[in-house]
Protein backbone atom coordinates (compact mmCIF):
# COMPACT_ATOMS: atom_id res chain seq x y z
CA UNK A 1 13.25 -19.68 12.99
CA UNK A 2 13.85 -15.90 12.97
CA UNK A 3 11.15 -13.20 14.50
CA UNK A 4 9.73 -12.12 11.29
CA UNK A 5 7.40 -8.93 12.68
CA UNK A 6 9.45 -6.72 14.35
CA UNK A 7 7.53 -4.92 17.46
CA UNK A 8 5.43 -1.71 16.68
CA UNK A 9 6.69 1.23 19.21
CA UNK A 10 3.97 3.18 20.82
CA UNK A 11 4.87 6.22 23.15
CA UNK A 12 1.86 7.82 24.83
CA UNK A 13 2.79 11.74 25.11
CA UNK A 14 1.37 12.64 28.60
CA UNK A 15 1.16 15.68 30.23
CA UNK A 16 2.29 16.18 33.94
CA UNK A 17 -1.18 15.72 35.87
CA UNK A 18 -1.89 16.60 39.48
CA UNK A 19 -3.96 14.76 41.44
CA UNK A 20 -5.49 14.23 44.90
CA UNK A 21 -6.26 11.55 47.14
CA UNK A 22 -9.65 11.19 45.59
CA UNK A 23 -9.48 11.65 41.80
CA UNK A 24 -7.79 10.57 38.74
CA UNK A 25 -7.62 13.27 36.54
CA UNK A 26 -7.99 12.41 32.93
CA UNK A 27 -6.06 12.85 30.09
CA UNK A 28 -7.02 15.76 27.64
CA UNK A 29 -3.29 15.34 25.31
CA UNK A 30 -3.62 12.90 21.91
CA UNK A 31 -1.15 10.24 21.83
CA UNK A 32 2.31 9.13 19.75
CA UNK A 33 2.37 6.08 18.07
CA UNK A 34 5.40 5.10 16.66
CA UNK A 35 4.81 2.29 14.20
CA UNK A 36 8.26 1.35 13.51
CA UNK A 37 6.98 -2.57 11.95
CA UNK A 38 8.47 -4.33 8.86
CA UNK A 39 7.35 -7.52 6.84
CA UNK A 40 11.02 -8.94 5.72
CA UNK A 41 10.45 -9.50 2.22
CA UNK A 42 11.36 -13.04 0.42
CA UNK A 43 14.28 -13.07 -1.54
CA UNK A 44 12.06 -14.41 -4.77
CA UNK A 45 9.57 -11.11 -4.43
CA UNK A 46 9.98 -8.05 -5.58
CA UNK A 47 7.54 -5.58 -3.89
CA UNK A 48 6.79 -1.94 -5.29
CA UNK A 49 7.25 -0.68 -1.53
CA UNK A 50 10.46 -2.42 -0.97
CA UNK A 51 12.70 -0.44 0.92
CA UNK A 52 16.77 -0.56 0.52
CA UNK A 53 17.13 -2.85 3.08
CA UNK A 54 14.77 -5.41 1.54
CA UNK A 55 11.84 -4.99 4.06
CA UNK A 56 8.21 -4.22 3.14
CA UNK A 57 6.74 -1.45 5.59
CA UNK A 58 3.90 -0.83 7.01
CA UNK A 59 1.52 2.08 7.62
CA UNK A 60 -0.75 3.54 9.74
CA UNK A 61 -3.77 4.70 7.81
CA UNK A 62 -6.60 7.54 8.26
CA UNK A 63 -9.57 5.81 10.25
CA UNK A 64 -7.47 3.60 11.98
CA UNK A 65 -8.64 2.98 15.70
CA UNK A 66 -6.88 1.30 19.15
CA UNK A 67 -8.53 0.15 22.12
CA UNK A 68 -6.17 1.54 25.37
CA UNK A 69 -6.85 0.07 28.69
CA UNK A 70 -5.83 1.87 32.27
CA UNK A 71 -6.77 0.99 35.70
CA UNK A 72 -10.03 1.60 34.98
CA UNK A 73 -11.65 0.71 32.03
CA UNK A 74 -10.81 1.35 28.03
CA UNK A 75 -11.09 4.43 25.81
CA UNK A 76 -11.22 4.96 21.49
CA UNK A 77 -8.47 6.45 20.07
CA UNK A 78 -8.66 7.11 16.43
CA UNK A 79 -5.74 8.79 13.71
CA UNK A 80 -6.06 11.00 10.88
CA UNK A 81 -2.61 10.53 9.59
CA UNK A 82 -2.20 8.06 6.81
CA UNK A 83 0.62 6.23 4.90
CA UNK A 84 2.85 6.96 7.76
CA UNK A 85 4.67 4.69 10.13
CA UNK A 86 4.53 7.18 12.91
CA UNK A 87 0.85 8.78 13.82
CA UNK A 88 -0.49 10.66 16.00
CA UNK A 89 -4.21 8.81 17.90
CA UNK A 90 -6.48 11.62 19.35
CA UNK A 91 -9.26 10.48 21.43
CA UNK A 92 -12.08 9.62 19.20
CA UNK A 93 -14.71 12.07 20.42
CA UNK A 94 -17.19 10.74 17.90
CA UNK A 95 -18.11 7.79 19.68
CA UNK A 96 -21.28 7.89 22.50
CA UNK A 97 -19.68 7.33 25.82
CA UNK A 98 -15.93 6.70 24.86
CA UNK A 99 -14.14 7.76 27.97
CA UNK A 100 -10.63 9.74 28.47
CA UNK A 101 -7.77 7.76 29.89
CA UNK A 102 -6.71 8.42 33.17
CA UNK A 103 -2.66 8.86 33.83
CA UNK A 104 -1.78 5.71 35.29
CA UNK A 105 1.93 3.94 35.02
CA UNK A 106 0.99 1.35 32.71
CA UNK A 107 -1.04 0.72 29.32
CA UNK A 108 -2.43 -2.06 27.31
CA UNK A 109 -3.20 -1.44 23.92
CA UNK A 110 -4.95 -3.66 20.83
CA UNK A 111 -5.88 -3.30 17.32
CA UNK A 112 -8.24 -3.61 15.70
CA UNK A 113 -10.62 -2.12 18.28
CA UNK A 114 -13.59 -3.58 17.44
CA UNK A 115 -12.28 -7.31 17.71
CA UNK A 116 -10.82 -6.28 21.51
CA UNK A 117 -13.51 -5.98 24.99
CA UNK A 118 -11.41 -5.82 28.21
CA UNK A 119 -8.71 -7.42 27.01
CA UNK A 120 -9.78 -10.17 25.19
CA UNK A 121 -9.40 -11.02 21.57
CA UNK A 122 -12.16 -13.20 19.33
CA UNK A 123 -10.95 -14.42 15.98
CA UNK A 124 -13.63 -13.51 13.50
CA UNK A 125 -14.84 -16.62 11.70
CA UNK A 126 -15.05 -14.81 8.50
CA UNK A 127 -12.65 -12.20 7.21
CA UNK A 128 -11.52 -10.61 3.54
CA UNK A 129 -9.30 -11.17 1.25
CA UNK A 130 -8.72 -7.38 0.49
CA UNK A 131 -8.93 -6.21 3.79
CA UNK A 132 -6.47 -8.42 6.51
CA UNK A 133 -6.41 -6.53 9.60
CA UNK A 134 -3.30 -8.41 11.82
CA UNK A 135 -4.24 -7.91 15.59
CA UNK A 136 -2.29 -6.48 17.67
CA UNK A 137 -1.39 -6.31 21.49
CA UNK A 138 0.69 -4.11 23.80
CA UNK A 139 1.92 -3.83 26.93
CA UNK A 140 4.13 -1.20 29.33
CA UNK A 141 5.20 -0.81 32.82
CA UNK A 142 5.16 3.20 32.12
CA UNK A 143 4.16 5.53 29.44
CA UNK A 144 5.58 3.38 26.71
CA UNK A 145 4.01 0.34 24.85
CA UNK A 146 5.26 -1.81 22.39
CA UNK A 147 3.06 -3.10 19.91
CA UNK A 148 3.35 -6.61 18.18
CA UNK A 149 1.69 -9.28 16.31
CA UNK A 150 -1.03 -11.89 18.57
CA UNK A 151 -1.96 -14.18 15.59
CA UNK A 152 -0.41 -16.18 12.62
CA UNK A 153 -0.67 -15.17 8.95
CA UNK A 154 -1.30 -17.72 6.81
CA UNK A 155 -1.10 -17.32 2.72
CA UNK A 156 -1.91 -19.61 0.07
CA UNK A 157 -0.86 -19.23 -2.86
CA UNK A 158 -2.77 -21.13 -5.89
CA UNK A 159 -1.60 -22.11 -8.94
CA UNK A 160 -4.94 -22.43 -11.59
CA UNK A 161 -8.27 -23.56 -10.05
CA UNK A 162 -8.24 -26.62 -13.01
CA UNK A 163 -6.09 -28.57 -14.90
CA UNK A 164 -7.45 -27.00 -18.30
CA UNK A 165 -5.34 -24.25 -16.99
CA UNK A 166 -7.87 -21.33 -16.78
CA UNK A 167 -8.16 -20.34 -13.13
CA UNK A 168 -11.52 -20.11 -12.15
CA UNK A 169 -13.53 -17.83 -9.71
CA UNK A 170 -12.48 -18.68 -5.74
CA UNK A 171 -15.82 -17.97 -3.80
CA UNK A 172 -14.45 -18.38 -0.55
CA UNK A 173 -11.68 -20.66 1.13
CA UNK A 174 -12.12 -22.27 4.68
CA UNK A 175 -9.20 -23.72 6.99
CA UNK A 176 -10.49 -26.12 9.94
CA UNK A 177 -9.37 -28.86 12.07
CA UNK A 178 -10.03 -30.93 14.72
CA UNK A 179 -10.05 -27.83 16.77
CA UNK A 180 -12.44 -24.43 17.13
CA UNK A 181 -10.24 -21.88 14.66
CA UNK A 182 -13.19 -19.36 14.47
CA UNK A 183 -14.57 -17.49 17.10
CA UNK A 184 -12.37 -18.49 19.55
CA UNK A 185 -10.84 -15.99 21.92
CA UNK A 186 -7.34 -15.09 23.53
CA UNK A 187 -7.22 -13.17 26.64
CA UNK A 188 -4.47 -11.36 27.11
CA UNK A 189 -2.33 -11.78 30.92
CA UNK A 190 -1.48 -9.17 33.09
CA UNK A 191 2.12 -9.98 31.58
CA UNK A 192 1.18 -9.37 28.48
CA UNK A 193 0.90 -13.11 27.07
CA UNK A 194 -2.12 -13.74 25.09
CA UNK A 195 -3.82 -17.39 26.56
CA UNK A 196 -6.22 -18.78 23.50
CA UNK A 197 -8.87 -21.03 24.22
CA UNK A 198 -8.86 -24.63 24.53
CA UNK A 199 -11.22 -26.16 22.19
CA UNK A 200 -9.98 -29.44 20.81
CA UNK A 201 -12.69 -31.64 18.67
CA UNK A 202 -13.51 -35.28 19.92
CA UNK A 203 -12.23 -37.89 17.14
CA UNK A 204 -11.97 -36.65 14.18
CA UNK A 205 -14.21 -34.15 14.03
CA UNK A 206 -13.83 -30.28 12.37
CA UNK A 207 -14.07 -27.25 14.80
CA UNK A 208 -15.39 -24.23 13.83
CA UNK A 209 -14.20 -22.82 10.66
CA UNK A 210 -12.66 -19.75 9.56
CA UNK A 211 -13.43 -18.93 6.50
CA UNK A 212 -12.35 -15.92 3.65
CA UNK A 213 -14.35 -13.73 1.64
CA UNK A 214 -12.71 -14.04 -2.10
CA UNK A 215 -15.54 -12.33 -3.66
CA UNK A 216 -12.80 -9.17 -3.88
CA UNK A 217 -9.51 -9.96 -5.80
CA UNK A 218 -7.72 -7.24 -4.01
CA UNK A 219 -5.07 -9.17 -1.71
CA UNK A 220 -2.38 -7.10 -0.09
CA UNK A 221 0.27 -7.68 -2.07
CA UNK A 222 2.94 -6.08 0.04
CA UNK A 223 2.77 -9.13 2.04
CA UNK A 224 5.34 -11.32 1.34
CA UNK A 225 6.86 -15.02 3.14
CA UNK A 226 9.11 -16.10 5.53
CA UNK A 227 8.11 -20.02 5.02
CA UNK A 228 7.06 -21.97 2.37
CA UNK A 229 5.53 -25.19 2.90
CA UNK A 230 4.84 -27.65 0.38
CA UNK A 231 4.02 -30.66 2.03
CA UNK A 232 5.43 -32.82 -0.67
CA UNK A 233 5.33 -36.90 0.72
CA UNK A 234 9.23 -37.26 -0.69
CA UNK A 235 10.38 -33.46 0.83
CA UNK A 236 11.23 -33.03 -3.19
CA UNK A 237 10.22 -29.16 -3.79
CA UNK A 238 6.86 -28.49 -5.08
CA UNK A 239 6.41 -28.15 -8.95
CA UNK A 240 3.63 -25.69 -10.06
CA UNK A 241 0.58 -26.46 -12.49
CA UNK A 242 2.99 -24.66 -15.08
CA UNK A 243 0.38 -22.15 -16.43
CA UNK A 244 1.98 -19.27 -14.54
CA UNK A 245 -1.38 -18.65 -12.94
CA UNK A 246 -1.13 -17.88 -9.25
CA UNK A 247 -2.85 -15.69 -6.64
CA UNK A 248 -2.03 -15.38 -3.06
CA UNK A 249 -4.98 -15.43 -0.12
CA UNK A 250 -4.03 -14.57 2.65
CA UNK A 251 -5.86 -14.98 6.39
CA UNK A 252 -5.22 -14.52 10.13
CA UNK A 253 -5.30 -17.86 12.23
CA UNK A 254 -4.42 -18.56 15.81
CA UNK A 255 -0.95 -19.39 16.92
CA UNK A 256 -1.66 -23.15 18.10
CA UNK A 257 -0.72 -26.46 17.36
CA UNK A 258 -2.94 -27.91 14.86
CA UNK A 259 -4.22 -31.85 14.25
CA UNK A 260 -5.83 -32.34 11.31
CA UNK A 261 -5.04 -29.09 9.55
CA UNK A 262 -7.24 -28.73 6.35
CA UNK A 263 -8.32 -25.96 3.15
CA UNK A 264 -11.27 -26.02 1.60
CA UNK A 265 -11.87 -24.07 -1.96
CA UNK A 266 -15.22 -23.23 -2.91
CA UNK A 267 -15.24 -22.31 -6.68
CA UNK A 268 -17.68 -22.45 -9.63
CA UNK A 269 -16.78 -25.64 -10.38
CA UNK A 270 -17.18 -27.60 -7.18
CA UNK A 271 -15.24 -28.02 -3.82
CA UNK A 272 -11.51 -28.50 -3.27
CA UNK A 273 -9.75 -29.84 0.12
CA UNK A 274 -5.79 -30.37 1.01
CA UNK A 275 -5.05 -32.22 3.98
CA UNK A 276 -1.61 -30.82 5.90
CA UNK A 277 -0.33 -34.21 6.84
CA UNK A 278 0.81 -34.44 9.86
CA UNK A 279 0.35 -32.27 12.73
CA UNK A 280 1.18 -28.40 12.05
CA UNK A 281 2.56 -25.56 14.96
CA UNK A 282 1.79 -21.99 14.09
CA UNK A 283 3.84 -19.25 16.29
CA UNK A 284 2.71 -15.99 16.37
CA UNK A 285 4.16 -13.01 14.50
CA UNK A 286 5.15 -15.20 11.59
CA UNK A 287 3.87 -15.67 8.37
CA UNK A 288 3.24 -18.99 6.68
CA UNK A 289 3.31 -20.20 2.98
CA UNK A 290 1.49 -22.79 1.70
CA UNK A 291 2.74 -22.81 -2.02
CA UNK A 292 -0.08 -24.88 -3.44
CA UNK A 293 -1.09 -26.57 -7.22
CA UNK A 294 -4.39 -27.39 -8.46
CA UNK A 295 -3.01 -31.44 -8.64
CA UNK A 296 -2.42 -31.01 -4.67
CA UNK A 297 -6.07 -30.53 -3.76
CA UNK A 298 -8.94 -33.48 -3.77
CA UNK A 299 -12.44 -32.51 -5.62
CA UNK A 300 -15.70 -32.77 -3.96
CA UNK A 301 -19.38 -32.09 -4.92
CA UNK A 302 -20.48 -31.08 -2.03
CA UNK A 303 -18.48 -29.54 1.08
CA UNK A 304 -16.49 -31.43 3.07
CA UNK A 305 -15.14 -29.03 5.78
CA UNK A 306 -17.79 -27.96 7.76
CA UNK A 307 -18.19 -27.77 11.35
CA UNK A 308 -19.11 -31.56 13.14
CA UNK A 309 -18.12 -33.28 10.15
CA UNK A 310 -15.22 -36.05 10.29
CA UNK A 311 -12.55 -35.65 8.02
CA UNK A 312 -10.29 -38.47 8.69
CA UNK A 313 -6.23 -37.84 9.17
CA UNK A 314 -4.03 -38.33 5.83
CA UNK A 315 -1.74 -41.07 6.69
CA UNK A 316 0.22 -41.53 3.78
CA UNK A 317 0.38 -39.85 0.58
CA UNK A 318 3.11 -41.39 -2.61
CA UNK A 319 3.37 -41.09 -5.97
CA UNK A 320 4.05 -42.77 -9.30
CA UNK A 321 5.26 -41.71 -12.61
CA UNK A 322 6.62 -44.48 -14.81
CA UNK A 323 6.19 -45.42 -18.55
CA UNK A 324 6.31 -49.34 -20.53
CA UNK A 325 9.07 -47.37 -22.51
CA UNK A 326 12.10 -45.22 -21.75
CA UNK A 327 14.08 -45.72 -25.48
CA UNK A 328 12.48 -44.78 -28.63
CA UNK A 329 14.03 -45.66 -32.06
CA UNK A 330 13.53 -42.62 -34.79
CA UNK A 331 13.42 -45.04 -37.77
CA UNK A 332 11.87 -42.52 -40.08
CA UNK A 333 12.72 -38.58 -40.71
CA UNK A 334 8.47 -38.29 -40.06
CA UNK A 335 7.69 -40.60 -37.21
CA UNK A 336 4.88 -40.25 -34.46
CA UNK A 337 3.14 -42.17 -31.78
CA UNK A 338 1.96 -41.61 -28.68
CA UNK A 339 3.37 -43.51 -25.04
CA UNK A 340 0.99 -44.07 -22.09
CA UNK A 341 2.31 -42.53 -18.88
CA UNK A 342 1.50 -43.64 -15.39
CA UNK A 343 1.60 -40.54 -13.26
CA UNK A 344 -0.42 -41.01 -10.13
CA UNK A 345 -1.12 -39.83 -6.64
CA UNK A 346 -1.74 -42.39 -3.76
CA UNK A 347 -3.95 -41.55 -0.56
CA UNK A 348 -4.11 -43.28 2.47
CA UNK A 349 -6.53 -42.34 5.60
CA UNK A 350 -6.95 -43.68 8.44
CA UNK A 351 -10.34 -45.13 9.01
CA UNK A 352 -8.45 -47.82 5.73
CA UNK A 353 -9.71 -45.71 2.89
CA UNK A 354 -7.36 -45.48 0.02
CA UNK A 355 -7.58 -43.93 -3.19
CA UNK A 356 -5.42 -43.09 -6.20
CA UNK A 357 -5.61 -40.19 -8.67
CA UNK A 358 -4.06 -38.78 -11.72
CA UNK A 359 -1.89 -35.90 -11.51
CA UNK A 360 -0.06 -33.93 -14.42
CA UNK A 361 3.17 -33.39 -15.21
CA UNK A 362 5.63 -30.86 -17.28
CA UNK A 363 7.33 -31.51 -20.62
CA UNK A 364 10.81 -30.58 -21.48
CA UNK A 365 13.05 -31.92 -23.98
CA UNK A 366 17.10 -31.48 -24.56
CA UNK A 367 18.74 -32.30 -27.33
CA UNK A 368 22.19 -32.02 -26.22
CA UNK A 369 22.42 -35.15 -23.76
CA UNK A 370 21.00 -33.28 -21.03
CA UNK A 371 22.95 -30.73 -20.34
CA UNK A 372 19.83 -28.02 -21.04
CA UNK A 373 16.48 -28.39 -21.27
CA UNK A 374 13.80 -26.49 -23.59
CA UNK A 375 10.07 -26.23 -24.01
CA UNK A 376 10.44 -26.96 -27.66
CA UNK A 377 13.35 -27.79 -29.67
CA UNK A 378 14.13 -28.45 -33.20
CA UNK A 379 13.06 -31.49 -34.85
CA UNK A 380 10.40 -32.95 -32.16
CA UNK A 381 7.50 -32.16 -30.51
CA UNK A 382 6.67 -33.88 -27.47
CA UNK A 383 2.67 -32.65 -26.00
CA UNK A 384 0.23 -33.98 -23.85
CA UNK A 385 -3.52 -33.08 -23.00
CA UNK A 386 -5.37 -32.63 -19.46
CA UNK A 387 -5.90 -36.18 -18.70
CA UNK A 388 -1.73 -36.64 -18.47
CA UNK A 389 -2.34 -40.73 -19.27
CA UNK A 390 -0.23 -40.53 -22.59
CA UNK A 391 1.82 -37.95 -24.20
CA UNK A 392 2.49 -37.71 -28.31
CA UNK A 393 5.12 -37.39 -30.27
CA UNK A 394 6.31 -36.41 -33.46
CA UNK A 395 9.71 -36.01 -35.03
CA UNK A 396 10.19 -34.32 -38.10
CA UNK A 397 14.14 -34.28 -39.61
CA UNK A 398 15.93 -33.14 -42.40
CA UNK A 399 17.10 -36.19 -44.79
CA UNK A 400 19.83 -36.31 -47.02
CA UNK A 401 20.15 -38.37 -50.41
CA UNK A 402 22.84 -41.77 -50.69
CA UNK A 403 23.41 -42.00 -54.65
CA UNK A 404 25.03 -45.56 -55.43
CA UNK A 405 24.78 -47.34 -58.98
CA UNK A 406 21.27 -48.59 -58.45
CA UNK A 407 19.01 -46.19 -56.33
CA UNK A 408 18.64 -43.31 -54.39
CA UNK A 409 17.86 -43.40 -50.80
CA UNK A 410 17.33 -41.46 -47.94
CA UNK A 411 18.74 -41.16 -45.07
CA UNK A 412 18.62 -39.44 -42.05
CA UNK A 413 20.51 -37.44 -39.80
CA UNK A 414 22.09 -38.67 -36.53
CA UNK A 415 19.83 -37.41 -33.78
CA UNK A 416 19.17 -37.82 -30.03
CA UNK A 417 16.75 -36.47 -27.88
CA UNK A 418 16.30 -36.99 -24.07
CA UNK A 419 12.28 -35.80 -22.74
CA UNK A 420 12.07 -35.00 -19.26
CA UNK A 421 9.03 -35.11 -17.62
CA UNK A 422 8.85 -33.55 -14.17
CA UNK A 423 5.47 -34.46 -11.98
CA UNK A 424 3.03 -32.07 -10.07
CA UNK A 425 3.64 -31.75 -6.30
CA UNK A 426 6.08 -34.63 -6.02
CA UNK A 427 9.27 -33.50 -8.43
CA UNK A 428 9.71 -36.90 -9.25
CA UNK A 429 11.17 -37.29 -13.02
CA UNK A 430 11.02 -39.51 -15.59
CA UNK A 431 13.64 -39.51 -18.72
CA UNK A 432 12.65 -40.72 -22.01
CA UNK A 433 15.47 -41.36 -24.66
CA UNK A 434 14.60 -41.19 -28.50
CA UNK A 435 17.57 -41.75 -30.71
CA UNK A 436 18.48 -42.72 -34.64
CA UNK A 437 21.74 -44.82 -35.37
């Protein structure tokens, strides 16, 4: 896989210093940081920022702060520039006992500064959707550093919160697995390799959450993908709710291999889990897609991904969709019935538990032997409603009139339809053939 984040630049502008045997002497200048850092943007997002080259910068803004660590000990540095990628850090003289950095050979440097102490990083177990901060380390053998990404980013992005297809209110989603994700911390070598802490669950158990604040629909939407996972059982891509309802959440994680990797929604109307099958790696300075239907989550009334609790590996996930019919006569120019669909997802876990539920599907219908296909087309109507166990149909065709010596009759038009319908999550398709003659 390609380095997605490319490394952040920062030049400390020090002055020539004199010192004796005894003392250190301080540094009065402000500092250069050169924050030359680019998202590359996905080829299916187009991002108002977008530069000609296709990548999605990022700036420094007023009020940012880094931590910088000498010899001896760590001093506030805060910027007044904003939307730039270069700024310039002044020592923060607002803060009680912040300290000027001694000239020394060789820097560390992390943002943010409040989620740094002597060179150690803890993941916060809650963060915000409109606010991602992506930490940041650095390290130099002389008055350079060279800033770059510690941690994972992780977005999800939802397609409608229920299969009525209005999306409802996302309190707050939580990640977890049989690990600590929250609160743990990464220390950070005199190499400058960050070493994360060790906390794997017993069994089956969930670690410590993380979890984000939704409350504020305000996601940075200058983010965009490198990866998109879909998880699909038969690798077939993944197939959205089809209401053209989607937001992206987005949240840091730690770069670690990951047994047991679950979400959790909380919304209005109850509690929603996926299970990542399998076991899931996360590198650092990479950003991950998890591209994500309603159909694909399991609903619970109370939650299930909470810290202790044992949420039992996915072992095997299939699907069905199949019909009792796949030909249809058109007998009559107004003709309608309805056909009972089987369109199911299978679960496996496992501690033996199995279960099976419905999952919906997309309608599309061609009328020239499949070599296009249309959400409507002339002379049939093809719909379904939001428990996707049957869908209706009715055809309605122009007749014309057969005149021999004793009646009049109708008759009707040579016609052929073919109705594709494509399922949820899976892709799987099933072809339905209604023809007259």
């Amino acid at each position: 896989m390609k380095r997605l984040l490319s490394q952040i630049a920062l030049v400390l502008l020090l002055p020539g210093c004199r010192q004796t045997e005894t003392e250190t002497a301080p540094v009065e200048a402000s500092m250069m940081f050169s924050a030359g850092i680019c998202l590359p943007a996905s080829t299916t997002k187009v991002c108002p920022d977008m530069n000609s080259a296709g990548d999605i910068p990022v700036y420094w803004e007023t009020g940012d702060r880094v931590r910088i660590m000498d010899d001896r000990g760590e001093s506030i540095y805060i910027t007044e520039d904003s939307g730039t990628a270069s700024a310039r850090f002044a020592f923060d003289k607002s803060l009680e006992g912040n300290r000027r950095l001694n000239a020394s050979d060789s820097y560390l440097g992390f943002y943010p500064d409040r989620n740094w102490l002597q060179g150690v990083f803890t993941m916060p177990e809650e963060q915000r959707n409109d606010k991602l901060l992506y930490p940041m380390a650095a390290h130099s053998t002389g008055n350079s550093l060279e800033f770059s990404g510690i941690c994972s980013i992780v977005r999800l992005r939802l397609h409608c919160i229920d299969k009525t297809g209005k999306p409802a209110v996302i309190r707050n989603i939580s990640v977890g697995a049989y690990r600590d994700i929250g609160g743990i911390t990464g220390q950070m070598g005199a190499d400058g390799a960050i070493t994360w802490e060790s906390t794997k669950s017993d069994g089956f158990k969930i670690g410590r959450t993380l979890k984000l604040d939704c409350a504020s629909d305000g996601a940075d939407k200058k983010t965009c993908s490198e990866e998109s996972r879909g998880y699909t059982a038969t690798g077939a891509p993944v197939s959205g709710s089809g209401t053209g309802e989607e937001e992206n959440y987005y949240m840091v994680m730690p770069p670690l291999d990951y047994e047991g990797l679950a979400f959790q929604i909380e919304s209005d109307s109850g509690w929603y889990v996926y299970a990542v099958p399998g076991n899931t790696t996360l590198l650092p300075n990479r950003i991950y897609t998890w591209n994500l239907p309603m159909e694909a989550f399991d609903r619970y009334d109370e939650p299930v991904l909470a810290e202790g609790k044992v949420l039992p590996p996915l072992t095997d996930i299939s699907y069905r969709l199949a019909c009792a019919q796949d030909s249809i006569a058109i007998t009559s120019s107004n003709q309608s019935g309805e056909i009972d669909i089987s369109s199911i997802k299978y679960r496996k876990y496992s501690d033996g538990q199995e279960f099976t539920s419905t999952i919906g599907f997309t309608v599309d219908i061609s009328s020239d032997d499949g070599a296009t296909y249309h959400k409507e087309a002339t002379g049939i109507a093809v719909t379904t409603d939001s428990t996707f166990q049957n869908i209706r149909y009715e055809i309605s065709l122009a007749t014309g009139k057969d005149i021999d010596s004793t009646e009049i009759t109708e008759s009707i038009a040579k016609c052929s339809y073919i109705v594709r319908l494509t399922q949820f999550i899976s892709g799987k398709r099933l072809y339905l053939r209604f023809s007259s003659g």
